[in-house]
Protein backbone atom coordinates (compact mmCIF):
# COMPACT_ATOMS: atom_id res chain seq x y z
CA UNK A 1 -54.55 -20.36 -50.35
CA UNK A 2 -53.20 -16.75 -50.47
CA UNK A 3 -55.77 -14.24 -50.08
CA UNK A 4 -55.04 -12.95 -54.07
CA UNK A 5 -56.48 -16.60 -55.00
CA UNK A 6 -59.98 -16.29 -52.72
CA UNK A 7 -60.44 -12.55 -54.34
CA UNK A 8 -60.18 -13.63 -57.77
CA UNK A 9 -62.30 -17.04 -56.88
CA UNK A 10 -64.65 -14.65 -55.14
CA UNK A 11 -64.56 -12.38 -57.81
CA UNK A 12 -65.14 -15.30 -60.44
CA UNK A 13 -68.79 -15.08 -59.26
CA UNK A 14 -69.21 -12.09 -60.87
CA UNK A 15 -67.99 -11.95 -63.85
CA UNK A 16 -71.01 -11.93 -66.66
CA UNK A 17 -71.05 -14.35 -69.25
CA UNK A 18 -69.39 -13.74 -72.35
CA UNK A 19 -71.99 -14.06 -75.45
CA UNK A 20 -70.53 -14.18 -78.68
CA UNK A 21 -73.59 -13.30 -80.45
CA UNK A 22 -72.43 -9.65 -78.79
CA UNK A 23 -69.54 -9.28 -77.86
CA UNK A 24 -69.28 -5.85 -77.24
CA UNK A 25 -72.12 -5.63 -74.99
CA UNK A 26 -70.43 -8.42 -73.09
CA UNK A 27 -67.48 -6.57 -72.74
CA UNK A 28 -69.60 -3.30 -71.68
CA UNK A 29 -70.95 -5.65 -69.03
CA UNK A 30 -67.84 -7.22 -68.04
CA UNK A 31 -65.96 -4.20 -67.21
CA UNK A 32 -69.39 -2.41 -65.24
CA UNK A 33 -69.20 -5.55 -63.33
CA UNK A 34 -65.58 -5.09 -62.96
CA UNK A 35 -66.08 -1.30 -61.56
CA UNK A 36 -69.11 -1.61 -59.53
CA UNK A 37 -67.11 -4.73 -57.31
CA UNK A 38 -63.72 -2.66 -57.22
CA UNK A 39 -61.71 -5.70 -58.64
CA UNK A 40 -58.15 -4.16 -60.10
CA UNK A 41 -57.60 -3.50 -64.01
CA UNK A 42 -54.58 -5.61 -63.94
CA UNK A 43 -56.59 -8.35 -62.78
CA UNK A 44 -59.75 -8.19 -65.48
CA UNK A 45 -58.15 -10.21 -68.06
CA UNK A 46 -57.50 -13.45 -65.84
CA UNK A 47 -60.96 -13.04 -64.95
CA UNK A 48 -62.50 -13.00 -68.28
CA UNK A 49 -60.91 -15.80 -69.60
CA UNK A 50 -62.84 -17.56 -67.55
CA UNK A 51 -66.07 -17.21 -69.40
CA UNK A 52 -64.66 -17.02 -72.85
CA UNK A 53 -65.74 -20.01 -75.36
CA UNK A 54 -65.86 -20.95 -78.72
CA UNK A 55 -64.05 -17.91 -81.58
CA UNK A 56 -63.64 -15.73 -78.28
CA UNK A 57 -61.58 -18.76 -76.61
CA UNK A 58 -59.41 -19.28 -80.09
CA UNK A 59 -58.73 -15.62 -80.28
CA UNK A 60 -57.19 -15.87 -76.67
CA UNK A 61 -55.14 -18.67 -77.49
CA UNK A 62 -53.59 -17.07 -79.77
CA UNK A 63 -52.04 -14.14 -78.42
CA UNK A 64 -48.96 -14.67 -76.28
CA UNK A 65 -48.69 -14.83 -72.54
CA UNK A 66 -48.24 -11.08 -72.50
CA UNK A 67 -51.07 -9.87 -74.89
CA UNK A 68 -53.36 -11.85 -72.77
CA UNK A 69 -51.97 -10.14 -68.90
CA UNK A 70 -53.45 -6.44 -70.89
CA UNK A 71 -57.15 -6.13 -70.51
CA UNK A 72 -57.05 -3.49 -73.48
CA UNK A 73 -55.06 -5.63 -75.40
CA UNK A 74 -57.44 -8.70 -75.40
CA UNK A 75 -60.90 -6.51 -75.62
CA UNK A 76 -59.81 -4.97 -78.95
CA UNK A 77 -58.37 -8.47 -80.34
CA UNK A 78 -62.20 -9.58 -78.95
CA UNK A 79 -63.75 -7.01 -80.81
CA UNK A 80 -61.83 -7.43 -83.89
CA UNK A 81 -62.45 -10.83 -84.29
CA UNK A 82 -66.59 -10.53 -83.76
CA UNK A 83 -66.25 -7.05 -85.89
CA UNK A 84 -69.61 -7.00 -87.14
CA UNK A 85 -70.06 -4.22 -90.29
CA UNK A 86 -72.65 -1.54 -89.84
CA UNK A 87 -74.99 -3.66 -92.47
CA UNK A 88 -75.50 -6.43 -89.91
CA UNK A 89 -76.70 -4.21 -87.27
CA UNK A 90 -79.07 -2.33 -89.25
CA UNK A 91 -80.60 -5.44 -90.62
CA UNK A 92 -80.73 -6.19 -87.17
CA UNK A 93 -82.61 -2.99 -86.33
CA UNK A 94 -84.95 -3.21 -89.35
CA UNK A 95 -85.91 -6.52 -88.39
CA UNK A 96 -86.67 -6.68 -84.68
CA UNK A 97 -90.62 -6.70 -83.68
CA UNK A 98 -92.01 -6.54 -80.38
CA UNK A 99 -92.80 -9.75 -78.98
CA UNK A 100 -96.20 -11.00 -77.76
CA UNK A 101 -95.37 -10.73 -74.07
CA UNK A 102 -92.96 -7.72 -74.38
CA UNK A 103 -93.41 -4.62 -72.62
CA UNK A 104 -93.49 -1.21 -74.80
CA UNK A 105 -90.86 0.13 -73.36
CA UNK A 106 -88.45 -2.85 -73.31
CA UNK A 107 -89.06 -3.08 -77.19
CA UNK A 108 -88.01 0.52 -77.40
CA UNK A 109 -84.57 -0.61 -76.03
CA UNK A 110 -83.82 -3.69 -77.57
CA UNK A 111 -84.31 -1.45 -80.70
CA UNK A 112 -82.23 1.19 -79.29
CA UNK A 113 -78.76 -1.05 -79.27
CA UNK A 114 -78.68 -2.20 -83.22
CA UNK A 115 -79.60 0.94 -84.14
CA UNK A 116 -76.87 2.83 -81.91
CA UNK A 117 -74.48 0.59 -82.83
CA UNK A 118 -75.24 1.30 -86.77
CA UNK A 119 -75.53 4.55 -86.78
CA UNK A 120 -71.93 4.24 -84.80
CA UNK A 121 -70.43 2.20 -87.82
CA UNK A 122 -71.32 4.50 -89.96
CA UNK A 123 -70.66 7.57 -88.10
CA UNK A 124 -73.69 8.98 -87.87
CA UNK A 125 -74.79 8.73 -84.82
CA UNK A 126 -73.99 12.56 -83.51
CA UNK A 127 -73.56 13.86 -87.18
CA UNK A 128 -77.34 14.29 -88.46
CA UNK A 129 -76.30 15.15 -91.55
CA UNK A 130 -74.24 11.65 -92.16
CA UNK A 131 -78.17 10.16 -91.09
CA UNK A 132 -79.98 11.50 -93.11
CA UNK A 133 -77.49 10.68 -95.89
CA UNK A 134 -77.32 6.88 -94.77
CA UNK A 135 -81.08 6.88 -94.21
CA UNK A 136 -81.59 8.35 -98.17
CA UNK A 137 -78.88 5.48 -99.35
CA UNK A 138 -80.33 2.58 -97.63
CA UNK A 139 -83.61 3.33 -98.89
CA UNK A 140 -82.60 3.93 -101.97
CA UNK A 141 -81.19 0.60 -102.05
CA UNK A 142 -83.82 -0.91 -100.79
CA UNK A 143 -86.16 0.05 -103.95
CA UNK A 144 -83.58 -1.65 -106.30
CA UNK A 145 -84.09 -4.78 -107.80
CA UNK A 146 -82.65 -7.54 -105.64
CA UNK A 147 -79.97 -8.38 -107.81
CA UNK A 148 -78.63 -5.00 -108.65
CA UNK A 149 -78.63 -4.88 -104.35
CA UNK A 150 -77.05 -7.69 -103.77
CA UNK A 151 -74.09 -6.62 -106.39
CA UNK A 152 -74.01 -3.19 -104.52
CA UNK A 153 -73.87 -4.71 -101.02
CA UNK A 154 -70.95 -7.08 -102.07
CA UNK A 155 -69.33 -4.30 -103.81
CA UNK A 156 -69.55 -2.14 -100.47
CA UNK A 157 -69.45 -4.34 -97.32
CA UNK A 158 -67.26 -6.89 -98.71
């Protein structure tokens, strides 16, 4: 074995596990884990495929040889493929509850990712005045009756 082989079998051991119920906070992982052991950019992508399964495995398979040897190339056909519209993560946020067993401030986190990543979507999280506008809208909405709702939400998320 060639000592490029034991660093990326060493480096193997590192390298998070990819969950496709988020995969952009696997990715977030993925590359901190990446940094904080030093392991080379160029090298990232043969790691990752690795832990890839299911959609994120098909998605790989499908680009060529060379799509797959760019790190940047496969993380955006990744994200693309779990793109997730800014509905699903404030759902997400709305309906999260602390557990039984769950520490204040851990609930204040898990609450803090949906809700970043839908105020993201909609671009709104640094421009208050897109918030407040999204925060009027959705509740708004929300006092409709369900089928008039439902009609909007296909109308705009679909």
């Amino acid at each position: 074995m060639n000592v490029d082989t034991i660093v990326t079998l060493f480096a193997m051991k590192f390298v998070p596990s990819f969950e496709q119920f988020d995969s952009a906070q696997s990715l977030l992982n993925f590359e901190k884990a990446m940094a904080i052991h030093k392991f080379p950019k160029e090298k990232w992508s043969a790691l990752l495929h690795t832990k890839l399964t299911g959609k994120a495995c098909k998605v790989f398979s499908e680009l060529s040889i060379e799509q797959c040897q760019k790190y940047d190339v496969l993380k955006a056909a990744l994200l693309t493929a779990y793109n997730r519209i800014p509905e699903f993560y404030s759902k997400r946020f709305r309906s999260l509850s602390k557990g039984h067993l769950e520490i204040f401030s851990s609930f204040a986190f898990h609450l803090s990712l949906p809700f970043t990543r839908w105020s993201e979507g909609v671009d709104a999280f640094t421009e208050v005045d897109n918030l407040k506008e999204i925060l009027k809208i959705e509740q708004f909405t929300t006092s409709l009756p369900v089928i008039i709702n439902g009609f909007l939400n296909a109308i705009m998320f679909h």
